[in-house]
Protein backbone atom coordinates (compact mmCIF):
# COMPACT_ATOMS: atom_id res chain seq x y z
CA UNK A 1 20.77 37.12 -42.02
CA UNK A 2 22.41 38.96 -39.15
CA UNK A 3 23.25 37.10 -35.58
CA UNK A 4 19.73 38.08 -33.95
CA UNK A 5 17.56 35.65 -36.54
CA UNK A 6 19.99 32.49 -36.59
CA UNK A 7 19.80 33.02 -32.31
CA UNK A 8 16.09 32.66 -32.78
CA UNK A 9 16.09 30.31 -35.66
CA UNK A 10 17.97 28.29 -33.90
CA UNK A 11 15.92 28.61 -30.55
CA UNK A 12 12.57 27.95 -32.54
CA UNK A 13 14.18 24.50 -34.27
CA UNK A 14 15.50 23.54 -31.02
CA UNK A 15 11.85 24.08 -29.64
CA UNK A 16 10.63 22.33 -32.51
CA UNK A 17 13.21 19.18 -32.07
CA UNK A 18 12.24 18.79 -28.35
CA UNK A 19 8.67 19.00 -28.85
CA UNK A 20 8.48 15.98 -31.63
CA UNK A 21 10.80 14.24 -29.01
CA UNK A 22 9.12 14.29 -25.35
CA UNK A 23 4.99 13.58 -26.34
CA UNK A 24 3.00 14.49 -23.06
CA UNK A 25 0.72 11.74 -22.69
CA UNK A 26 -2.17 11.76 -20.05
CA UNK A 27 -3.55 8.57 -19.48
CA UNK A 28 -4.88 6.52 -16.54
CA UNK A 29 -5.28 2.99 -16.56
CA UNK A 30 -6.67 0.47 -13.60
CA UNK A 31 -6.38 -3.09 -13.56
CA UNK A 32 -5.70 -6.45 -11.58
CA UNK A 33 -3.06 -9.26 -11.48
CA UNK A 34 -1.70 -12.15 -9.41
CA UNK A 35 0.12 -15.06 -9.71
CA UNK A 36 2.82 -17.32 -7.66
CA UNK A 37 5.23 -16.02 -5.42
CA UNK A 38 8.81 -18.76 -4.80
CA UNK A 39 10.03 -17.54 -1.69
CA UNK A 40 13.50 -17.70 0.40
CA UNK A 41 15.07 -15.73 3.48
CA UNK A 42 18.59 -14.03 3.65
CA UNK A 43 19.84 -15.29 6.97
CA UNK A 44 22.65 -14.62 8.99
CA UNK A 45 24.14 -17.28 10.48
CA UNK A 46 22.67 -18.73 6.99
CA UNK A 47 20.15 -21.67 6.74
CA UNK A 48 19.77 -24.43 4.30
CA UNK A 49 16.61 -23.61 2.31
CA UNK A 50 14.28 -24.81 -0.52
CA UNK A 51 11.85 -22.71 -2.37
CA UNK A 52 8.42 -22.17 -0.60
CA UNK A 53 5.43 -21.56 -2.66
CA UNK A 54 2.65 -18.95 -2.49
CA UNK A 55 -0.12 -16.88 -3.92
CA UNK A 56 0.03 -13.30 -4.71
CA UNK A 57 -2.68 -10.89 -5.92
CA UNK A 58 -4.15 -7.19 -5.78
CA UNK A 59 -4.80 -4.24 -7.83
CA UNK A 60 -3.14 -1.45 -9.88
CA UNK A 61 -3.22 1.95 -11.06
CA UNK A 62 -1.00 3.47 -14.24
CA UNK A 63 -0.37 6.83 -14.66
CA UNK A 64 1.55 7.85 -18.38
CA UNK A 65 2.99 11.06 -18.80
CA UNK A 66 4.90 11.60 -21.65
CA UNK A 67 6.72 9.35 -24.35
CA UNK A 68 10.14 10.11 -25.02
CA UNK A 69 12.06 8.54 -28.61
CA UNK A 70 10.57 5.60 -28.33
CA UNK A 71 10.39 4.49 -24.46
CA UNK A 72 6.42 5.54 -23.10
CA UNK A 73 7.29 6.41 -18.94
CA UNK A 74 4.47 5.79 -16.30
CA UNK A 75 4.22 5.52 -12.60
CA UNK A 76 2.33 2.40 -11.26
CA UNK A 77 1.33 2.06 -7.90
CA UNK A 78 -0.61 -1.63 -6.78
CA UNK A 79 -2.00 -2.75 -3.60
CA UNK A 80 -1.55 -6.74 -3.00
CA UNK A 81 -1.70 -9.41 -0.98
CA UNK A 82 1.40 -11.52 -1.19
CA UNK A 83 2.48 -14.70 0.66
CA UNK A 84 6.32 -15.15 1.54
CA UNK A 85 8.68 -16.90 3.96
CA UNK A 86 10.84 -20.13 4.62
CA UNK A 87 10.61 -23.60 3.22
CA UNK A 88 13.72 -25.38 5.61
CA UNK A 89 15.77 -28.03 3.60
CA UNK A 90 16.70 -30.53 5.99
CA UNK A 91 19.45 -32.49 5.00
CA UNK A 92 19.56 -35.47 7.47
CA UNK A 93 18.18 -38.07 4.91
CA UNK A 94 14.64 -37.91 6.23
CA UNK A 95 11.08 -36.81 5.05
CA UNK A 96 10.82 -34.21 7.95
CA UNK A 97 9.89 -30.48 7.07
CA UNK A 98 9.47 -27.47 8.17
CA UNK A 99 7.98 -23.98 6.86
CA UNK A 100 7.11 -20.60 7.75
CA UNK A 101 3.98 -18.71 5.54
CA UNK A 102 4.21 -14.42 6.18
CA UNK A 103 0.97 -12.85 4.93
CA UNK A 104 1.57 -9.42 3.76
CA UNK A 105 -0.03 -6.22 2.51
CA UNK A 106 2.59 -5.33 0.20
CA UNK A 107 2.73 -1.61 -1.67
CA UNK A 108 5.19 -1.17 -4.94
CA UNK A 109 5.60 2.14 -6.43
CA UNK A 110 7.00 1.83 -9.76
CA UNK A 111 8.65 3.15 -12.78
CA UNK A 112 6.81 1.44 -15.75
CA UNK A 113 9.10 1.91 -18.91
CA UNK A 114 7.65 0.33 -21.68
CA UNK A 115 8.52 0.08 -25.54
CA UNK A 116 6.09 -0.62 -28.50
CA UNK A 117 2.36 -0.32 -29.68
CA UNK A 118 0.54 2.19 -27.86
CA UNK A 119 -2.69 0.64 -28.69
CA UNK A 120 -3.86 -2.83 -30.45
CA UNK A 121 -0.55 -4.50 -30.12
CA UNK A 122 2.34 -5.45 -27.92
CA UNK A 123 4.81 -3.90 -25.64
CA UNK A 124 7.58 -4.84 -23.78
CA UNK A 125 7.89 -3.12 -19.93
CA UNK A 126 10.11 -2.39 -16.90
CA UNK A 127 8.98 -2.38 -13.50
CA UNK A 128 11.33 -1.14 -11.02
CA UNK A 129 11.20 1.13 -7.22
CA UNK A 130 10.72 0.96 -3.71
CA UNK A 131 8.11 -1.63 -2.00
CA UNK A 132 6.87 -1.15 1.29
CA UNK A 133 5.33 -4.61 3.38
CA UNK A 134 3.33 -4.82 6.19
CA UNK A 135 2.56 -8.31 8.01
CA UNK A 136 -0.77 -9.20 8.75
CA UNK A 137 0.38 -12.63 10.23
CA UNK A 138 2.43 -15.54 9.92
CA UNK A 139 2.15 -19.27 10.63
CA UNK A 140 4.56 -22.24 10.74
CA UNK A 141 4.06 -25.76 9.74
CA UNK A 142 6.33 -28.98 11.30
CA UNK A 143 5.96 -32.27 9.65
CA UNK A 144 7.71 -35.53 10.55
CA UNK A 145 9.62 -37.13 14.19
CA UNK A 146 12.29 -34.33 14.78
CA UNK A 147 13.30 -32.62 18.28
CA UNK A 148 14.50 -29.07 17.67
CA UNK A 149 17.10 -29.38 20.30
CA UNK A 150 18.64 -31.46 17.76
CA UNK A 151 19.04 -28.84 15.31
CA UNK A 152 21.88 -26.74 14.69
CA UNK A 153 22.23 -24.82 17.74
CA UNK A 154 22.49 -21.46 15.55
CA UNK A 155 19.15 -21.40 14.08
CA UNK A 156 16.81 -23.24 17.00
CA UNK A 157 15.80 -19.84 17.35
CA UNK A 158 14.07 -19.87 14.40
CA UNK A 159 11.32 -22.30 15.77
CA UNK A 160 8.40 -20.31 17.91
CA UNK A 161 9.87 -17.09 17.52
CA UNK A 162 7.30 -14.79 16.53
CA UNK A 163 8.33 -12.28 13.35
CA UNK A 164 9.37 -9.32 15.77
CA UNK A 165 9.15 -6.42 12.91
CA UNK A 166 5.50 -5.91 10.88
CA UNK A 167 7.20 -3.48 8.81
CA UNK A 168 9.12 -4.60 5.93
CA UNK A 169 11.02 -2.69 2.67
CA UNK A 170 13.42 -3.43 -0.04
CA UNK A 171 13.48 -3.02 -4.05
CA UNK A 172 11.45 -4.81 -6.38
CA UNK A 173 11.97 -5.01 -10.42
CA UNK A 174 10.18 -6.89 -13.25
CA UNK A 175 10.45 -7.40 -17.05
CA UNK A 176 7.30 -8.14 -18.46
CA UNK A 177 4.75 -8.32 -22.40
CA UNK A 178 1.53 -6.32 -22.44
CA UNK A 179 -0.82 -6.62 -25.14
CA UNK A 180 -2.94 -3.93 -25.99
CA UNK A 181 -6.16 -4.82 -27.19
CA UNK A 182 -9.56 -2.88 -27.69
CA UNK A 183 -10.73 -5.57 -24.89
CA UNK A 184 -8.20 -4.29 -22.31
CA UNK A 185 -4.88 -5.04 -21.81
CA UNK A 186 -3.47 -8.17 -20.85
CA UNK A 187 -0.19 -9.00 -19.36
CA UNK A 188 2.08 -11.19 -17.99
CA UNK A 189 5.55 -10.16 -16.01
CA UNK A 190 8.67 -12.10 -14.11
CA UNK A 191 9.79 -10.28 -11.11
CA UNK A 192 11.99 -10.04 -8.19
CA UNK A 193 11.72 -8.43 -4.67
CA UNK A 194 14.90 -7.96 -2.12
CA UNK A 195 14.07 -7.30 1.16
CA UNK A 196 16.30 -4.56 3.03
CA UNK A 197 14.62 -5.03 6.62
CA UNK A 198 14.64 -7.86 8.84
CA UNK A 199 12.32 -10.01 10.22
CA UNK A 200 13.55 -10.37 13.72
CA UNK A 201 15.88 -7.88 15.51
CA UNK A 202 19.05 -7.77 14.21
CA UNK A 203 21.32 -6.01 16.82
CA UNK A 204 24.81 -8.09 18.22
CA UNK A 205 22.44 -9.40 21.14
CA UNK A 206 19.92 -10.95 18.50
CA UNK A 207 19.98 -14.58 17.41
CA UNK A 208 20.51 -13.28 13.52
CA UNK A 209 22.33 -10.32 11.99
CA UNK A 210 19.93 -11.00 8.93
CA UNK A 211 16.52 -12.17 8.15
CA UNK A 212 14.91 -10.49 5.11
CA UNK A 213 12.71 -11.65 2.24
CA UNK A 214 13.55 -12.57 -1.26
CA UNK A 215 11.14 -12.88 -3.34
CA UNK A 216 10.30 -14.45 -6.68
CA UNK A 217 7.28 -13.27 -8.54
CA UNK A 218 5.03 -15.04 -11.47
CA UNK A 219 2.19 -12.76 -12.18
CA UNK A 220 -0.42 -12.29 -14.97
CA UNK A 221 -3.12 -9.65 -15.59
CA UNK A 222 -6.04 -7.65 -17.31
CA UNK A 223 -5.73 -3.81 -16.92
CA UNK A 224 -8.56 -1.18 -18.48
CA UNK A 225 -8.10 2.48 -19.55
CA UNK A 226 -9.91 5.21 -17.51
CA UNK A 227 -9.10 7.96 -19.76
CA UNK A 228 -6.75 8.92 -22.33
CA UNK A 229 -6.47 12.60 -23.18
């Protein structure tokens, strides 16, 4: 065997090898979720917070390419509506509360990495990429016999001051089970949002330096295939 046929031997095997590794996959899938959103704010100078509740919902679309080993890669791209914002813990020993609800039209794009049964049974997934916000409105709740000039001189700002920037961004990522059934597919997933834009300016004349969204997501789901080639 001279050096000419173990070069192309070996460049045929390799082929080979790579070809039984990376399985191009063409598949489109659409579906729906939602589920309950425990929200908080990063602020700086920081306030005392509890966890305010709200709804989240909207739709998907899946796109798989390929499967490589054993981890199937997708992009994912969803539409929802998602409520966040501030729940104020005050800590004077009364029942008095305050809260601010942001309605948004929120945009992930994802990398879905999942492992497991391609069809009739389960997989394990990983959401994670950018997310792009944008605030359709906001509203603010007071409850109980408090004066706001008696609050903390640092964040009286906070009360009346109308978000200043509609556009918000940060990371998002979620772990998640999907079962695969002949039915559809039905999921549920834990995930996590970190806002990396501000509510309100944030420049040395501004009343805070920070005042972004965190985000805790609780979400469930039924997805459908469109076509699988």
């Amino acid at each position: 065997m001279n050096r000419l046929t173990i070069i192309i031997a070996a460049l045929l095997l390799s082929i080979g090898a790579k070809a039984q590794i990376e399985q191009p996959k063409n598949i489109l899938e659409i579906g729906v979720g939602g589920g309950v959103n425990l929200n908080s704010m990063e602020f700086q100078p920081s306030i005392r917070q509890g966890m305010l509740m709200g709804a989240n919902g909207g739709i998907s679309l899946r796109y798989t390419s390929e499967k490589y080993f054993s981890m199937i890669c997708a992009a994912q791209v969803e539409v929802n509506f998602s409520q966040r914002g501030i729940k104020e813990d005050f800590d004077d020993g009364t029942e008095n509360y305050y809260s601010r609800t942001l309605n948004y039209i929120e945009v992930p794009v994802f990398a879905h990495l999942s492992w497991g049964k391609e069809r009739n049974g389960l997989q394990f997934f990983v959401n994670l990429g950018p997310q792009f916000n944008f605030l359709l409105g906001e509203s603010e709740k007071y409850e109980g016999n408090w004066d706001v000039n008696a609050r903390p001189q640092s964040i009286r700002p906070l009360y009346g001051k109308d978000a200043e920037n509609k556009f918000d961004y940060g990371i998002a990522g979620g772990l998640g089970l999907e079962l695969k059934t002949k039915a559809g597919n039905f999921f549920v997933e834990g995930r996590y949002y970190y806002g990396l834009a501000d509510i309100f300016g944030n420049s040395k004349t501004d009343d805070f330096g920070r005042s972004a969204n965190k985000t805790i997501y609780v979400r469930a789901g039924y997805s459908i295939c469109i076509f699988d080639k």
